[in-house]
Each structure stands twice: as structure tokens, then as C-alpha cells.
C-alpha atoms as a PDB file:
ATOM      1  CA  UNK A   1       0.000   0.000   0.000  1.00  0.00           C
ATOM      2  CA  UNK A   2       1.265   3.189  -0.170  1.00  0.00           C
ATOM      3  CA  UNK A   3       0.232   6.136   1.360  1.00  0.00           C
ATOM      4  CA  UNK A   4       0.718  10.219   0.674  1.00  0.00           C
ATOM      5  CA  UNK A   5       0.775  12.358   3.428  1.00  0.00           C
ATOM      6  CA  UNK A   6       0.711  16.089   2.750  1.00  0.00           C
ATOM      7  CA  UNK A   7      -0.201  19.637   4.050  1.00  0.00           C
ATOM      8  CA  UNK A   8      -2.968  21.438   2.765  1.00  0.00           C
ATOM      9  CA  UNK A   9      -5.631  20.610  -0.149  1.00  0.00           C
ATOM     10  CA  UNK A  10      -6.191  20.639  -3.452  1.00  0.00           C
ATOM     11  CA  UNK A  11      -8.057  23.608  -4.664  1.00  0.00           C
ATOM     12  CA  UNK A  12      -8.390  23.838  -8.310  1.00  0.00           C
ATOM     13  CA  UNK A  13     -10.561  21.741 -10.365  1.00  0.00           C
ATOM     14  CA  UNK A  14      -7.952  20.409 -12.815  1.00  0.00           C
ATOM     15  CA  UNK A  15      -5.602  19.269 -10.293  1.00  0.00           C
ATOM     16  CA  UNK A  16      -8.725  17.418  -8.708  1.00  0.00           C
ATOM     17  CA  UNK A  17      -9.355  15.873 -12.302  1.00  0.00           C
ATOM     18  CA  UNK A  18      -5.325  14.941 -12.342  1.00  0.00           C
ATOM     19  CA  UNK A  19      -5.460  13.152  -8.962  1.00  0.00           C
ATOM     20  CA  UNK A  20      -8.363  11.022  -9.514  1.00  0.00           C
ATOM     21  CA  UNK A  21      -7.382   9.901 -12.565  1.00  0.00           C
ATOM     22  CA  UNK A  22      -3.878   8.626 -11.231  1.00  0.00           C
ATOM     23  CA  UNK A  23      -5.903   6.902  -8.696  1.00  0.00           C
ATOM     24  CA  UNK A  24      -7.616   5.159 -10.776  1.00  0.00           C
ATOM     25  CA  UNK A  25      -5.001   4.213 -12.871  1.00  0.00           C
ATOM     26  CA  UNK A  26      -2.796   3.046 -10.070  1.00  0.00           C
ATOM     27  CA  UNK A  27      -5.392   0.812  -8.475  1.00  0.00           C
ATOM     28  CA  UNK A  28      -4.396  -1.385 -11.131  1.00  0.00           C
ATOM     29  CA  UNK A  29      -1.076  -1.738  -9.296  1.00  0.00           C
ATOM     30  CA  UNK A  30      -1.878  -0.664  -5.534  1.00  0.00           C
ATOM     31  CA  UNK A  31      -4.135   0.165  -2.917  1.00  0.00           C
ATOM     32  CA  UNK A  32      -2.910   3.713  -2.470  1.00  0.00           C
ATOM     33  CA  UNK A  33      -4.422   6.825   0.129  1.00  0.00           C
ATOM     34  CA  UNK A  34      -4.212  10.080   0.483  1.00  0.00           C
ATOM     35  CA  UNK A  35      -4.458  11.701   3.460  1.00  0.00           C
ATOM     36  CA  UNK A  36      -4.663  15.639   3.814  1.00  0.00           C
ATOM     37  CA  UNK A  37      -3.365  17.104   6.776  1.00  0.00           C
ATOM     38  CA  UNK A  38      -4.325  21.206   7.454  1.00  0.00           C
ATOM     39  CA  UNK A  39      -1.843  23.592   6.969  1.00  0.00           C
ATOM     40  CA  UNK A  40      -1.137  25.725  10.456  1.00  0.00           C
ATOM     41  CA  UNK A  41      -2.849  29.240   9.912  1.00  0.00           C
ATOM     42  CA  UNK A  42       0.052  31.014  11.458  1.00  0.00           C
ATOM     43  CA  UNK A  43       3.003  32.716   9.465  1.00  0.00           C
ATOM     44  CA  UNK A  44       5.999  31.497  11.949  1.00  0.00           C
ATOM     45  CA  UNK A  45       7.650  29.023  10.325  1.00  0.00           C
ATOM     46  CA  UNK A  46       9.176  27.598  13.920  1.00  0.00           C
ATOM     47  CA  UNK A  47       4.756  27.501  14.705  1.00  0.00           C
ATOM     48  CA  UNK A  48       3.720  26.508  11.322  1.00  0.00           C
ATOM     49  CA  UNK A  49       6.146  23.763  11.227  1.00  0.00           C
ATOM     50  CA  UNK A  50       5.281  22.163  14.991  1.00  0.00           C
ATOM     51  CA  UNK A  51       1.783  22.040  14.452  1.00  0.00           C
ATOM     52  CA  UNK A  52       1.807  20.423  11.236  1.00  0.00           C
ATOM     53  CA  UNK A  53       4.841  17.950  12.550  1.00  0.00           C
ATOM     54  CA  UNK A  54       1.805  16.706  15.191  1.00  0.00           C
ATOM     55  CA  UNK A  55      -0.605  16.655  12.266  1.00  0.00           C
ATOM     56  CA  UNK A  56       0.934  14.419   9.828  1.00  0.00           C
ATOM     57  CA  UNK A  57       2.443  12.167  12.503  1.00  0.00           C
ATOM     58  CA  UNK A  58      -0.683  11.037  13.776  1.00  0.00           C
ATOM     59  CA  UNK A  59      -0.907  10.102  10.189  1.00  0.00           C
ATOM     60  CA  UNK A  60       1.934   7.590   9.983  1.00  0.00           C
ATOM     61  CA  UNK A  61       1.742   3.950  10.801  1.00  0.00           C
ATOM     62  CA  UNK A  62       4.145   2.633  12.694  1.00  0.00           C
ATOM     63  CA  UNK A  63       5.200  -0.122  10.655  1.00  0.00           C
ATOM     64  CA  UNK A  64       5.849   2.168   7.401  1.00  0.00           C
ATOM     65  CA  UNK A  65       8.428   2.869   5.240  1.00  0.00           C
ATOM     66  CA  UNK A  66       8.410   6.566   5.470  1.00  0.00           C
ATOM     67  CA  UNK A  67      10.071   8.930   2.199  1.00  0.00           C
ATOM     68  CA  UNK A  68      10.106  12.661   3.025  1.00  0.00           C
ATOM     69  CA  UNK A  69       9.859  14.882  -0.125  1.00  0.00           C
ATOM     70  CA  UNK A  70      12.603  17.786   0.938  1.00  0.00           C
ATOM     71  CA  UNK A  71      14.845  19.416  -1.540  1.00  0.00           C
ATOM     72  CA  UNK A  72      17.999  18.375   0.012  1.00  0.00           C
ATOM     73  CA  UNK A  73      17.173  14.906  -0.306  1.00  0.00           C
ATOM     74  CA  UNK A  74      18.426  12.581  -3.018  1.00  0.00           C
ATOM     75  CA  UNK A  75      17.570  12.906  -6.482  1.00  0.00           C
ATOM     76  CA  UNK A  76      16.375   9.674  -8.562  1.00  0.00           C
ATOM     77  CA  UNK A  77      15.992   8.735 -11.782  1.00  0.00           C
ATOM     78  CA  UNK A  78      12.232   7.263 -12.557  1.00  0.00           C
ATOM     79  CA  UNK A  79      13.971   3.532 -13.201  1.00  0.00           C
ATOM     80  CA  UNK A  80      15.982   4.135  -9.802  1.00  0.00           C
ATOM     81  CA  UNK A  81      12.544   5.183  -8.353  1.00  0.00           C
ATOM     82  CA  UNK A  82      10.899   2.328  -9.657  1.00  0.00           C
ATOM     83  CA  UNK A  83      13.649   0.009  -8.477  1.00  0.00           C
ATOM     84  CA  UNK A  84      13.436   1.977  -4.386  1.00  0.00           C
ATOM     85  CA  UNK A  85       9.948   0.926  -4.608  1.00  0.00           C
ATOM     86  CA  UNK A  86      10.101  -2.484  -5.699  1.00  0.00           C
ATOM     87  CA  UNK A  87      13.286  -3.598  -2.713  1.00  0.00           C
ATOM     88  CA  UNK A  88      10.884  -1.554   0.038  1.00  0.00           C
ATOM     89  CA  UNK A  89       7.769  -3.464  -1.011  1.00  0.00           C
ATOM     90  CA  UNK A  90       9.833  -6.627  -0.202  1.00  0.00           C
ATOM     91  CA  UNK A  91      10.324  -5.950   3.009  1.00  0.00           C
ATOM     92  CA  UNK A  92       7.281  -3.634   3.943  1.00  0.00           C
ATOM     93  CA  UNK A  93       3.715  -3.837   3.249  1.00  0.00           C
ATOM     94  CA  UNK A  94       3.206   0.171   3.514  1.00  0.00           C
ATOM     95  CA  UNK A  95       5.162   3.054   1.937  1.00  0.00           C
ATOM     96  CA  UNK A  96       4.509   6.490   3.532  1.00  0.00           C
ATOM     97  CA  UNK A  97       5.449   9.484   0.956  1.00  0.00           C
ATOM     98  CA  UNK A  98       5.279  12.930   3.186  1.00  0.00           C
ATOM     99  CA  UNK A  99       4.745  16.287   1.445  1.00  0.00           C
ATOM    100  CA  UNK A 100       5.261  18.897   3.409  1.00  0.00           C
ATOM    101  CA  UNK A 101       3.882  22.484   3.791  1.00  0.00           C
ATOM    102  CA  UNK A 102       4.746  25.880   2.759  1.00  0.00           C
ATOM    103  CA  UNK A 103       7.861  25.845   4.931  1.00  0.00           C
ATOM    104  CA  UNK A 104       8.688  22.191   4.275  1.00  0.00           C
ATOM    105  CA  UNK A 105       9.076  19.392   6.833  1.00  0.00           C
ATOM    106  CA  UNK A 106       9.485  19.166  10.777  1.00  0.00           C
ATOM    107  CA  UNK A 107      13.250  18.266  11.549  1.00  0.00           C
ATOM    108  CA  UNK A 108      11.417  15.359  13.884  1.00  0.00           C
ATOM    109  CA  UNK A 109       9.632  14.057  10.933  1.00  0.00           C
ATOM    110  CA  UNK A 110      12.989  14.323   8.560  1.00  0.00           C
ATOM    111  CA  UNK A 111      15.126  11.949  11.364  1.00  0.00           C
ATOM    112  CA  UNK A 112      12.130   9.651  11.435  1.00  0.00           C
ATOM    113  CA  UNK A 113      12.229   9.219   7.349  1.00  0.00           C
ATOM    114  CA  UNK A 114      13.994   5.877   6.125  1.00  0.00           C
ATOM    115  CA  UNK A 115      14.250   7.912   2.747  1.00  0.00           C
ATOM    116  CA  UNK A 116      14.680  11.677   1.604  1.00  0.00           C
ATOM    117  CA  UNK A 117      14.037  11.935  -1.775  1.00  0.00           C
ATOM    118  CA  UNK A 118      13.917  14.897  -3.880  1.00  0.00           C
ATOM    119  CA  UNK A 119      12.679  15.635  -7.581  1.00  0.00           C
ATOM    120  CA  UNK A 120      14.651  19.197  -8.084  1.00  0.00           C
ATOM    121  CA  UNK A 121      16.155  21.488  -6.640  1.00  0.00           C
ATOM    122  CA  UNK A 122      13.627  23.858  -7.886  1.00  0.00           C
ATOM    123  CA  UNK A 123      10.733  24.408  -5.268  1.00  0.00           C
ATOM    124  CA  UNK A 124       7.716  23.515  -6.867  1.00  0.00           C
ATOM    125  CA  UNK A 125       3.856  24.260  -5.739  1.00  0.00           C
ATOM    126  CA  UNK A 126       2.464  22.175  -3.278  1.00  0.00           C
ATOM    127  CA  UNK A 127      -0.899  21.191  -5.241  1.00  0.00           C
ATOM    128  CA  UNK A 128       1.106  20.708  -8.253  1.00  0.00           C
ATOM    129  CA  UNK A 129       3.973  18.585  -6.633  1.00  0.00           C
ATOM    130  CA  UNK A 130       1.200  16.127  -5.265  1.00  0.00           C
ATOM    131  CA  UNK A 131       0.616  15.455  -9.418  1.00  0.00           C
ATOM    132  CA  UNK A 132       3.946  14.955  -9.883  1.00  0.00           C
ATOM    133  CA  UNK A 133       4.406  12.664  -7.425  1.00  0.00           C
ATOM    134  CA  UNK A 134       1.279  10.341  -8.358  1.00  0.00           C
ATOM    135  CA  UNK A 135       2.271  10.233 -11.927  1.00  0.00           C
ATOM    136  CA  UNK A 136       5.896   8.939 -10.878  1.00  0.00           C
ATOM    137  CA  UNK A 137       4.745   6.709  -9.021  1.00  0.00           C
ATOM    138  CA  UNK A 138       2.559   5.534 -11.840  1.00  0.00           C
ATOM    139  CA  UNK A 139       5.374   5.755 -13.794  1.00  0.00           C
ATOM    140  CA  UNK A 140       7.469   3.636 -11.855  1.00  0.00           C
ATOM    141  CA  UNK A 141       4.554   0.764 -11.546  1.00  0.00           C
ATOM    142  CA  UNK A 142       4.361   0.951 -15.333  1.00  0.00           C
ATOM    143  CA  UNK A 143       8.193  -0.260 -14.951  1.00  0.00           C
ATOM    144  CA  UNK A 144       7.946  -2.724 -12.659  1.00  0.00           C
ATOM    145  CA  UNK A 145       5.527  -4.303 -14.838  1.00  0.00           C
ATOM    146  CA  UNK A 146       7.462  -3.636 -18.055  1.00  0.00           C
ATOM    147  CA  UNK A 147       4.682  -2.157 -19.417  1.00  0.00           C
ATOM    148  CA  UNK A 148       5.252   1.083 -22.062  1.00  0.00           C
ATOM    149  CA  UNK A 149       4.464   4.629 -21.332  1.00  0.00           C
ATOM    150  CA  UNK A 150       5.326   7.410 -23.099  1.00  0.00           C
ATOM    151  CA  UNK A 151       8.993   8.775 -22.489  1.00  0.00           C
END
């Protein structure tokens, strides 16, 4: 199973659209959950980033595999994605990807992680970055499965 944790909701209609219709093209593959966690109202990043730390760790299971999504983690190639996926589904029934919020990701939450994985170092919109996420991890089932999609 894997699950996406991350701060805040999706908003626009066409990002809605996106997500459901990686869903349903990964339940092909996986049982895979979303869970939304609020962003903190207040503009103190030291605040902000404590109360969501509490929110999206009473998310977490405790037998997961947890990735953080941070800039400064390592970047990966889709096949090298793929193959991450594959070796932790051996071992672990549930993969926890963690998006965090406008000011990133509790320090607690980032020495919990088994993983830090990063798609750029260019900071991309939350909302968006969800997308991107989904449709690599699409991408990397479509691997596993030696399947072909579009390059």
C-alpha cells in the first residue's frame, strides 16, 4: 500500500481531475491513500512547522516505510525510483510518501524518514507537486511491470 501524506488541499478543479485519474489508474497496481493534513494558519515558520509535525504524525503507521519529499534529499531517476519501490515493497507492506507544507518538513519528521528523496532542486507548488508525485509513481509501476508509457 502506499500512502501520501501532505499539508494542505487541493483547490483547483484540474488538479482534482489529475489526482483522480492517477488513482484510478494506479489501483491497477496498488491500494494507495491520500491523506490531507491542514496547513497551520500562522506565518511562523518555527509555529507553522510544529503544528503540522503533530498533524501528519498522527498520520503515519508505525510499521511504514516513510520517504520525506525535501529538496535536500536525493535525487532519482524514474527507473531508480521504480527500483526503491520495488526492494521496500519486499520488506514492507506500507510506503509512507510525506509532502510537506509551505515551509517544508518538521526536523522530527525528517530523522524519522527511512528515505529523503527529492525531484529538483527547484521548489515547486504544493498542489502541483502532489501530481507529480502520483504520476511517478505511476510511472514507476508501469516499470515494474514492463509495461510502455510514453517517455
Amino acid at each position: 500500500m502506499i500512502r501520501i501524506i501532505t499539508v494542505g488541499k487541493l483547490k483547483e478543479d484540474y488538479l482534482k481531475d489529475a489526482k483522480d485519474e492517477y488513482l484510478k489508474r494506479l489501483g491497477k497496481y496498488t491500494k494507495i491513500e491520500i491523506i490531507e493534513v491542514e496547513d497551520s494558519k500562522i506565518d511562523q515558520e518555527n509555529i507553522a512547522l510544529e503544528e503540522e509535525k503533530d498533524r501528519i504524525l498522527k498520520n503515519i503507521l508505525p510499521k511504514s516505510y516513510i520517504i520525506t519529499l525535501e529538496i535536500d534529499g536525493k535525487e532519482l531517476s524514474s527507473i531508480e525510483l521504480s527500483n526503491l519501490i520495488d526492494k521496500i515493497q519486499i520488506e514492507y507492506s506500507d510506503i509512507t510518501f510525506i509532502i510537506g507544507g509551505s515551509y517544508g518538513i518538521h526536523k522530527d519528521i525528517k530523522e524519522k524518514a527511512n528515505y529523503h528523496l527529492s525531484f529538483s532542486k527547484l521548489t515547486f507548488p504544493h498542489q502541483l507537486f502532489r501530481i507529480l508525485l502520483l504520476e511517478q509513481i505511476y510511472r514507476s509501476y508501469k516499470i515494474l511491470n514492463n509495461e510502455k508509457y510514453h517517455k
